[in-house]
N, C-alpha and C. Protein backbone atom coordinates (compact mmCIF):
# COMPACT_ATOMS: atom_id res chain seq x y z
N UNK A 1 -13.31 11.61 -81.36
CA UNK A 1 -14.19 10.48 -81.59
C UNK A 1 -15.05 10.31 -80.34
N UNK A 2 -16.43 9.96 -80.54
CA UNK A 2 -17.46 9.78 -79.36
C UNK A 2 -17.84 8.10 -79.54
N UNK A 3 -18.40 7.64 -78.44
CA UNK A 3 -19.08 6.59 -78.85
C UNK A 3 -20.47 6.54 -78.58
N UNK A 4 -21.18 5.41 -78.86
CA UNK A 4 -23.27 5.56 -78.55
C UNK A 4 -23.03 3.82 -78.12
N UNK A 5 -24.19 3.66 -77.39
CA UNK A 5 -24.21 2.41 -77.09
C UNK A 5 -25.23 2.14 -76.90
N UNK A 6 -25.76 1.18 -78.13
CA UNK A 6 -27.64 0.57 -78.22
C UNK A 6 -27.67 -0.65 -77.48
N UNK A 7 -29.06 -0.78 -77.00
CA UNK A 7 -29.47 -1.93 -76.50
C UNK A 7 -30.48 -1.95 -77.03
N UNK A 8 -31.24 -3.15 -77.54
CA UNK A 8 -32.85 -3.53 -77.95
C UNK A 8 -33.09 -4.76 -77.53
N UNK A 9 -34.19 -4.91 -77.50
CA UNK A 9 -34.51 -6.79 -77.23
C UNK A 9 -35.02 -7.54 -78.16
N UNK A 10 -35.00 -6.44 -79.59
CA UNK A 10 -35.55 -6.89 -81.23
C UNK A 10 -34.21 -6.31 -81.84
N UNK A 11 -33.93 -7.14 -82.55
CA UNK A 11 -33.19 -6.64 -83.63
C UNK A 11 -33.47 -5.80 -84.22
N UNK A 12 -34.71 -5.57 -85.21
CA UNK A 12 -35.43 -4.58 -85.79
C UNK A 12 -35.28 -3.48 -85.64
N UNK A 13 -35.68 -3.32 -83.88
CA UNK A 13 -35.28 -2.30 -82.73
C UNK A 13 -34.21 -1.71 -83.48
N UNK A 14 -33.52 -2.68 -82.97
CA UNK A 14 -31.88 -1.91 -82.64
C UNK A 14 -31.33 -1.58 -83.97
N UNK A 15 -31.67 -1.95 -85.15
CA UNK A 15 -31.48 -1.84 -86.74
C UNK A 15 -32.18 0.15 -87.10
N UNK A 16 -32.69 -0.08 -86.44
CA UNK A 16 -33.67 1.35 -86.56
C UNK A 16 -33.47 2.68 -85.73
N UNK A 17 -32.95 2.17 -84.55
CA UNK A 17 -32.47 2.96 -83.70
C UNK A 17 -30.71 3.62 -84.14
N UNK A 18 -29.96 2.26 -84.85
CA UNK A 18 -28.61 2.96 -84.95
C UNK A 18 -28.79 3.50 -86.67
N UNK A 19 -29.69 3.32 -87.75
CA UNK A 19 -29.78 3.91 -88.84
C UNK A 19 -30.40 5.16 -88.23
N UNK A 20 -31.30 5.68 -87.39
CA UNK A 20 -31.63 7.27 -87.02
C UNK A 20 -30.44 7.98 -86.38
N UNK A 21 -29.50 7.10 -85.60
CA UNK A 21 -28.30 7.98 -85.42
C UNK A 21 -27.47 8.33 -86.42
N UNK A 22 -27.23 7.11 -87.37
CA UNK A 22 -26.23 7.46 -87.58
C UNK A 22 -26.51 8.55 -89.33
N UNK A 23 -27.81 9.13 -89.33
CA UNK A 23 -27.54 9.80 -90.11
C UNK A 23 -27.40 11.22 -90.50
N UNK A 24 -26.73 11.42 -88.85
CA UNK A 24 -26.26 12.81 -88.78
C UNK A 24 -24.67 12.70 -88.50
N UNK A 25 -24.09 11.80 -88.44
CA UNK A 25 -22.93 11.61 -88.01
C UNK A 25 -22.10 10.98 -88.88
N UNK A 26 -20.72 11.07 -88.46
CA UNK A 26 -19.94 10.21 -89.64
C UNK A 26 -19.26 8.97 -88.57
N UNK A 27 -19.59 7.77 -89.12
CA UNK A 27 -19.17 6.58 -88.76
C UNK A 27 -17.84 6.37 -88.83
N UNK A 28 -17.50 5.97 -87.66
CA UNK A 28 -16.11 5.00 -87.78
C UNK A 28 -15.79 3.87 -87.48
N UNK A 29 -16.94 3.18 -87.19
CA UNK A 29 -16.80 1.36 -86.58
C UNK A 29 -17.99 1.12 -85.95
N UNK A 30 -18.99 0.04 -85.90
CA UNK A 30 -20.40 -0.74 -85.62
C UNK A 30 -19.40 -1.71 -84.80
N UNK A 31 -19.43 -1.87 -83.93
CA UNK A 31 -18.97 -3.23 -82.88
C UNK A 31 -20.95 -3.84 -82.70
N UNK A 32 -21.21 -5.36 -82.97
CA UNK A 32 -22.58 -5.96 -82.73
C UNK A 32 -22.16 -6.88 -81.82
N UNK A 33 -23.73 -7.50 -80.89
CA UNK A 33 -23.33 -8.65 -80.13
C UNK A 33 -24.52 -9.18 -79.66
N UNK A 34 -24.69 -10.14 -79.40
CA UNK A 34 -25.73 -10.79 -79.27
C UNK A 34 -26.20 -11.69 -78.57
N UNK A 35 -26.54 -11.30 -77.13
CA UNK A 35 -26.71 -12.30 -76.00
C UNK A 35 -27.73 -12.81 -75.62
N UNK A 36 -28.11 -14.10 -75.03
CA UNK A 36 -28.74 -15.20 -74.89
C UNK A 36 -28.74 -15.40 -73.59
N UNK A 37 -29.94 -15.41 -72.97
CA UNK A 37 -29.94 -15.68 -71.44
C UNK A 37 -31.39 -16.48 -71.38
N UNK A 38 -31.46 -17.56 -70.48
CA UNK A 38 -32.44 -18.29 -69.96
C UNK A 38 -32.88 -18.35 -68.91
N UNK A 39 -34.47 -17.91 -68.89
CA UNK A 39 -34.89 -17.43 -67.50
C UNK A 39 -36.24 -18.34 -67.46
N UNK A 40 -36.54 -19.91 -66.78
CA UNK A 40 -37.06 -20.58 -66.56
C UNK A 40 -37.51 -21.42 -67.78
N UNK A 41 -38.19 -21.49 -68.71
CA UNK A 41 -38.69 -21.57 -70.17
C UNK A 41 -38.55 -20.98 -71.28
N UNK A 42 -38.15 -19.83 -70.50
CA UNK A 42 -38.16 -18.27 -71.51
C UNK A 42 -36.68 -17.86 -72.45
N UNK A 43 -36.36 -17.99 -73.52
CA UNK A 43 -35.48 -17.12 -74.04
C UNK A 43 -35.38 -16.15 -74.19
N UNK A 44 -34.21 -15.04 -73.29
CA UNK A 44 -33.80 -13.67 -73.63
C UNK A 44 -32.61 -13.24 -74.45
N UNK A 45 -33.18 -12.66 -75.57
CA UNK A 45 -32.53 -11.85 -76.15
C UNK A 45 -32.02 -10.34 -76.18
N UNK A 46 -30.77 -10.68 -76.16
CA UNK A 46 -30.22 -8.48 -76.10
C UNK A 46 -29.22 -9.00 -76.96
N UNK A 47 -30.10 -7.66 -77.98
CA UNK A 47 -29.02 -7.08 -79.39
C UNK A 47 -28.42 -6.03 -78.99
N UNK A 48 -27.04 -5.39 -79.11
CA UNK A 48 -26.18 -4.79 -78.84
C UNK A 48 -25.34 -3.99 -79.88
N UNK A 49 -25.09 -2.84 -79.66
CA UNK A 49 -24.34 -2.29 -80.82
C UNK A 49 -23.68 -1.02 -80.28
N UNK A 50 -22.03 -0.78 -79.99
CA UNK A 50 -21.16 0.24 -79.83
C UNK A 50 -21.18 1.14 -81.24
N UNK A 51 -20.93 2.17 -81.27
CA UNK A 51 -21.31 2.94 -82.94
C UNK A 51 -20.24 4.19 -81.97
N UNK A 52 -18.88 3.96 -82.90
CA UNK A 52 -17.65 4.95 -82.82
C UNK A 52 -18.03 6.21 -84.13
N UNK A 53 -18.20 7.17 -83.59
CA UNK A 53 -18.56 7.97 -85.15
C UNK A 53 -17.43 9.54 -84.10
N UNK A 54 -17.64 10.23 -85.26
CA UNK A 54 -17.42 11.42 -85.24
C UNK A 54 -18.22 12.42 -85.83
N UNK A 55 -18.78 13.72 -84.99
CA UNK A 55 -19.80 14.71 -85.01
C UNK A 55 -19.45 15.25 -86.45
N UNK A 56 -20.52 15.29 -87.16
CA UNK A 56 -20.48 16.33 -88.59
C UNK A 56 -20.40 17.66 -87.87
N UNK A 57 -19.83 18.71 -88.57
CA UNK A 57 -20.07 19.92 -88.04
C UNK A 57 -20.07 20.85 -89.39
């Protein structure tokens, strides 16, 4: 088993980025998360996603 580990600052992003991985691979678990940080006025967002798969061969 390997793991991948996304970061985006759009969801969208990160929705797009782990559907192009994962469709060479065989999945075994999506861990998501979703953090919130405040930097003067500004809301930051980081979408997050661990992706446990195992290599097709």
């Amino acid at each position: 088993m390997k793991v991948k580990v996304f970061d985006e600052s759009h969801e969208k992003d990160l929705e797009d980025a782990i559907n192009d991985f994962i469709e060479d691979v065989k999945v075994v678990d999506i861990k998501y998360q979703v953090a919130l940080g405040i930097f003067s006025e500004e809301q930051i967002y980081c979408f997050s996603a661990l992706v446990m798969y195992e290599e097709n061969y």
